[in-house]
Protein backbone atom coordinates (compact mmCIF):
# COMPACT_ATOMS: atom_id res chain seq x y z
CA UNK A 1 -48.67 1.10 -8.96
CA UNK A 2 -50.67 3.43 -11.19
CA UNK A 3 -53.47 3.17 -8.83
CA UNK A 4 -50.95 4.02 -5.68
CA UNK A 5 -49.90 6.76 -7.56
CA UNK A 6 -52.95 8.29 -7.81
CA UNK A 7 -53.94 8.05 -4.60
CA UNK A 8 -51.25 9.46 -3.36
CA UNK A 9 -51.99 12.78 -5.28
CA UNK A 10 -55.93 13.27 -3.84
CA UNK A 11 -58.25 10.31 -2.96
CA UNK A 12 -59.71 8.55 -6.13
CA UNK A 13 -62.69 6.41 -7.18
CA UNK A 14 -62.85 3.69 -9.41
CA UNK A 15 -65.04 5.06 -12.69
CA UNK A 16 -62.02 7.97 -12.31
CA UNK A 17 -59.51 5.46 -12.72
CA UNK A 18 -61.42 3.66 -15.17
CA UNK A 19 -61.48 6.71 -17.50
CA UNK A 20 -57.55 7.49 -16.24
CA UNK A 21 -56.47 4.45 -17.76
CA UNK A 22 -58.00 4.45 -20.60
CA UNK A 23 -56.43 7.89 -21.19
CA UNK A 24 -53.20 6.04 -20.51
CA UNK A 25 -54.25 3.01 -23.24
CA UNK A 26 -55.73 0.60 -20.83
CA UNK A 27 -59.12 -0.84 -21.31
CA UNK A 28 -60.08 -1.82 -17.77
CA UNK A 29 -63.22 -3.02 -16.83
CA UNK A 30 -65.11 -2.63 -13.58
CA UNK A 31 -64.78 -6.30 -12.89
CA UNK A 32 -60.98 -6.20 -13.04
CA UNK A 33 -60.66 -2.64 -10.95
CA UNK A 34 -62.72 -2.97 -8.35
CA UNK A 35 -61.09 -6.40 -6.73
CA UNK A 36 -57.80 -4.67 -7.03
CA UNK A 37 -58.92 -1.62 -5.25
CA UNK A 38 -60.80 -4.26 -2.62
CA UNK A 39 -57.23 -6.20 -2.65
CA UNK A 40 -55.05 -3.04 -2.08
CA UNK A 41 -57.61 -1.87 0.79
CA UNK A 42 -57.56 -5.82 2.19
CA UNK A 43 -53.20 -5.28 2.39
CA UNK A 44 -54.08 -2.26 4.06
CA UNK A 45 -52.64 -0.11 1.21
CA UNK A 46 -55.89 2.08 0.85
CA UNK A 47 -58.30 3.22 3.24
CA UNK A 48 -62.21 3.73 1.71
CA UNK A 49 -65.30 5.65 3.04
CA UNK A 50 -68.18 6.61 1.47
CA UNK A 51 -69.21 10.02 0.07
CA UNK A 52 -72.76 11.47 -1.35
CA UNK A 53 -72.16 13.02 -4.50
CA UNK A 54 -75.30 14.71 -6.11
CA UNK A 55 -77.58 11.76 -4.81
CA UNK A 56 -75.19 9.01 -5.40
CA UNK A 57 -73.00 7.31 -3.36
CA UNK A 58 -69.50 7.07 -4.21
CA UNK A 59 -67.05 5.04 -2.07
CA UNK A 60 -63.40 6.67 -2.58
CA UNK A 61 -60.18 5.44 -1.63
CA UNK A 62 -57.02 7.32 0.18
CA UNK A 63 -53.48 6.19 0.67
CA UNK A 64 -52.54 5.00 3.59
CA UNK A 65 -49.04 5.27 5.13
CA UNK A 66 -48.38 1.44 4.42
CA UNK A 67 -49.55 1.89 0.91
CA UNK A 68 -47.27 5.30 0.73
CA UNK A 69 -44.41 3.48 1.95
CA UNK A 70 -44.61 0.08 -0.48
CA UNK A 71 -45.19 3.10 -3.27
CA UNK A 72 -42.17 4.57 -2.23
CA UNK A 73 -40.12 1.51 -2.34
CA UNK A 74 -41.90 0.53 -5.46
CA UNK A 75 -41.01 3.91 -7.25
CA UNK A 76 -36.91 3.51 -6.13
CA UNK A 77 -37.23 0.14 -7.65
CA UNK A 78 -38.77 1.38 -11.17
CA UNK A 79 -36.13 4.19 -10.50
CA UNK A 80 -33.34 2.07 -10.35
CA UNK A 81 -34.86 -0.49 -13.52
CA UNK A 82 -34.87 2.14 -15.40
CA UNK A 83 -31.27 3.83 -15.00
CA UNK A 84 -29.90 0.39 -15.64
CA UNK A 85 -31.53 0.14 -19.04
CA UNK A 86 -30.67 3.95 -19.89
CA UNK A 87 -27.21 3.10 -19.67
């Protein structure tokens, strides 16, 4: 969901989310991020073209209405989890 979440704020890339997660606690390697962001674009969550950045190209990943939708239901779910052990 983390991932989702980000892309649903401005399009990421994975070395970004590598170094967001790690702010977060998570020590994710490149071998464990990038078949998730390949499985989310597979389901059709994310969307992902390819962008030069000073010489290099970077392939970056957007939301994508199905992806903002299973976010949304995911986040109501979470919501909801969390109320019920608040209580």
């Amino acid at each position: 969901m983390h991932l989702l979440y980000h892309a649903s704020k401005k399009d990421i890339y994975g070395v970004e989310m590598i170094d967001e997660l790690e702010r977060h606690g998570y020590n994710i390697s490149p071998g464990t991020l990038y078949p998730i962001l390949h499985s989310l674009e597979k389901e059709g969550f994310l969307v992902s073209r390819f962008e030069n950045v000073n010489g290099k190209i970077r392939k970056y990943y957007e939301i994508t209405n199905k992806g903002k939708e299973i976010f949304k239901d995911a986040r109501e779910k979470i919501q909801e989890l969390i109320d019920e052990v608040m209580k």
